[in-house]
N, C-alpha and C. Protein backbone atom coordinates (compact mmCIF):
# COMPACT_ATOMS: atom_id res chain seq x y z
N UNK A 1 0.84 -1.17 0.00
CA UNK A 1 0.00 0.00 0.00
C UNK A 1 0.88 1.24 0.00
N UNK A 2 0.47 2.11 -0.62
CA UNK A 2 1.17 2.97 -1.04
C UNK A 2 0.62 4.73 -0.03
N UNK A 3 1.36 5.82 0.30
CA UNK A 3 0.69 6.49 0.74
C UNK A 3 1.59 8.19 0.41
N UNK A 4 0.84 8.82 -0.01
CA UNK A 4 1.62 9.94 -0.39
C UNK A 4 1.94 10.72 0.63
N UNK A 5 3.40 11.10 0.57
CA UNK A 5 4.30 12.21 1.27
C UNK A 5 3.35 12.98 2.02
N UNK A 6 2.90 13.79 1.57
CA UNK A 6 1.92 14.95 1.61
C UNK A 6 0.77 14.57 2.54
N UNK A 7 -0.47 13.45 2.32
CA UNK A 7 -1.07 12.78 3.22
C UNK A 7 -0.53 12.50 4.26
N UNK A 8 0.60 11.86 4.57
CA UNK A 8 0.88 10.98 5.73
C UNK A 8 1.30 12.39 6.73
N UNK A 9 2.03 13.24 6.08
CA UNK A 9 2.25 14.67 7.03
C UNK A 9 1.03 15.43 7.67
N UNK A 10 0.28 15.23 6.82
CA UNK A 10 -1.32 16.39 7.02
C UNK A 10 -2.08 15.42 8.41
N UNK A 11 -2.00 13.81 7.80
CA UNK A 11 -2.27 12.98 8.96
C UNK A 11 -1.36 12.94 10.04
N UNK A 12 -0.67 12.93 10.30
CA UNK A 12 0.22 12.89 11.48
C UNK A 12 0.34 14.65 12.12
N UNK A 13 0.20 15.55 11.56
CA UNK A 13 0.12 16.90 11.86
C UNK A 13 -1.28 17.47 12.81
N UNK A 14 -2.61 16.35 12.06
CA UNK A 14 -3.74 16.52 12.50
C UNK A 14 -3.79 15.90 13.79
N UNK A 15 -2.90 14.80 14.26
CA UNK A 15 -3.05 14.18 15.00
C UNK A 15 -1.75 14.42 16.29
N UNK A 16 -1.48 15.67 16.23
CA UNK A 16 -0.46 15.82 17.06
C UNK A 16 0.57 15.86 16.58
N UNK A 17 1.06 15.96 15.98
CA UNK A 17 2.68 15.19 16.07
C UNK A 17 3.36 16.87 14.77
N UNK A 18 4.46 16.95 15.06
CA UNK A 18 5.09 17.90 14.60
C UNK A 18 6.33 17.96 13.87
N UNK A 19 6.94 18.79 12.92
CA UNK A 19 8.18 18.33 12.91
C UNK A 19 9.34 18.88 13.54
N UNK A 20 9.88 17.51 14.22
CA UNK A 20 10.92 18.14 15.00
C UNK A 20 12.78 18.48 14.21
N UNK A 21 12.80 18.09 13.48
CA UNK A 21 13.68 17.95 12.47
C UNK A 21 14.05 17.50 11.39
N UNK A 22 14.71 18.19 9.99
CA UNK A 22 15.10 17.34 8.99
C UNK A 22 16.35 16.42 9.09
N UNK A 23 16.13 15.59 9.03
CA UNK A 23 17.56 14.17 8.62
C UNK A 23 18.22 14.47 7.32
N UNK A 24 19.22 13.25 7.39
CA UNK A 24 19.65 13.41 5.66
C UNK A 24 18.84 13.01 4.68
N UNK A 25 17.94 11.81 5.23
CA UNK A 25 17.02 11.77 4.06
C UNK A 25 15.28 11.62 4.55
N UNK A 26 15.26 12.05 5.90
CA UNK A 26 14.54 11.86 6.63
C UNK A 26 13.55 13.27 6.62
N UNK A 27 12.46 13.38 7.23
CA UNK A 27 11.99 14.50 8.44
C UNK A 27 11.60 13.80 9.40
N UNK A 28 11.71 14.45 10.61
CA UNK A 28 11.32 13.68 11.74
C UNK A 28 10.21 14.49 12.71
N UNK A 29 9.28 13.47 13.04
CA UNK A 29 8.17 14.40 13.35
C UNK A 29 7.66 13.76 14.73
N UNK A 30 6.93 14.14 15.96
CA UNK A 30 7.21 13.80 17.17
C UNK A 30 5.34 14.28 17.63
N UNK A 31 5.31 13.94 18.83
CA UNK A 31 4.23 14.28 19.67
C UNK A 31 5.02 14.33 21.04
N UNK A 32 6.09 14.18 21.33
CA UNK A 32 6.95 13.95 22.15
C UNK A 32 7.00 13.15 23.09
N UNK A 33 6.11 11.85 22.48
CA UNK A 33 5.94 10.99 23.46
C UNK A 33 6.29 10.19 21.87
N UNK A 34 5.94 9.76 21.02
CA UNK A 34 6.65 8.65 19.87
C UNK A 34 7.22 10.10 18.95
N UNK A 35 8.31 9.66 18.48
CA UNK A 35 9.29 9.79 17.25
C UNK A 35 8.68 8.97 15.81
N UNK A 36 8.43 9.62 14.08
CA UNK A 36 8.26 9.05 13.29
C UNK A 36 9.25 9.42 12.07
N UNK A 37 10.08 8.88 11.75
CA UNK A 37 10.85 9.07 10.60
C UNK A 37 9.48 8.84 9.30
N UNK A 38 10.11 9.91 8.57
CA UNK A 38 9.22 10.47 7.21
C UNK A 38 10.12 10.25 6.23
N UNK A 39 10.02 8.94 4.99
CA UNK A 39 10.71 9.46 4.00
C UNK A 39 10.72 10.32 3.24
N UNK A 40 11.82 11.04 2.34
CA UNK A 40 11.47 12.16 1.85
C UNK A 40 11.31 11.55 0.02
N UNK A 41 10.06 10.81 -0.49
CA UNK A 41 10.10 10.65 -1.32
C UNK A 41 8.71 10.91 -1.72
N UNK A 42 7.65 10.82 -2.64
CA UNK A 42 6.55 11.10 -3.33
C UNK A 42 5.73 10.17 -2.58
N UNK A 43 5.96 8.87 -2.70
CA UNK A 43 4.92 7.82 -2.21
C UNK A 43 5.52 6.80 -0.87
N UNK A 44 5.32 6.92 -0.10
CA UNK A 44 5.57 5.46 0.84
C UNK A 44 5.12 4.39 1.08
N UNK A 45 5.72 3.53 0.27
CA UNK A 45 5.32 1.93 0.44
C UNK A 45 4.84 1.52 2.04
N UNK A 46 5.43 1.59 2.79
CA UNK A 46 5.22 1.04 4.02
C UNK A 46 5.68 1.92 4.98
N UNK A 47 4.48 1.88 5.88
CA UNK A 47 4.58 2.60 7.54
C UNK A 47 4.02 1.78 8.61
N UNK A 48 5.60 2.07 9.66
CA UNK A 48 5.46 1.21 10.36
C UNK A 48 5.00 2.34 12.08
N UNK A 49 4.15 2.09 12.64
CA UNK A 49 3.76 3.12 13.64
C UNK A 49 3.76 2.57 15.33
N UNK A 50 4.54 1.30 15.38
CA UNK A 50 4.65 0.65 16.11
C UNK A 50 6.08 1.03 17.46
């Protein structure tokens, strides 16, 4: 399953979580209770939220 860049930010933004920094190929985005690495590509195959 596939999920676009753009979605998965707007969802995770709506739901708390912020970004706390860019990586090298990363953004990293927080509620400050879990950490989520964001790839920085168009579509993401797989997210793991565990």
């Amino acid at each position: 399953m596939s999920v676009k860049r753009k979605d998965l930010i707007k969802y995770l933004e709506e739901n708390g979580f912020y970004l706390l920094r860019e990586g090298g190929n990363h953004s990293i985005y927080t509620n400050d209770i879990k950490t989520i690495p964001v790839k920085r590509h168009s579509a993401i195959d797989f997210l793991r939220l565990s």
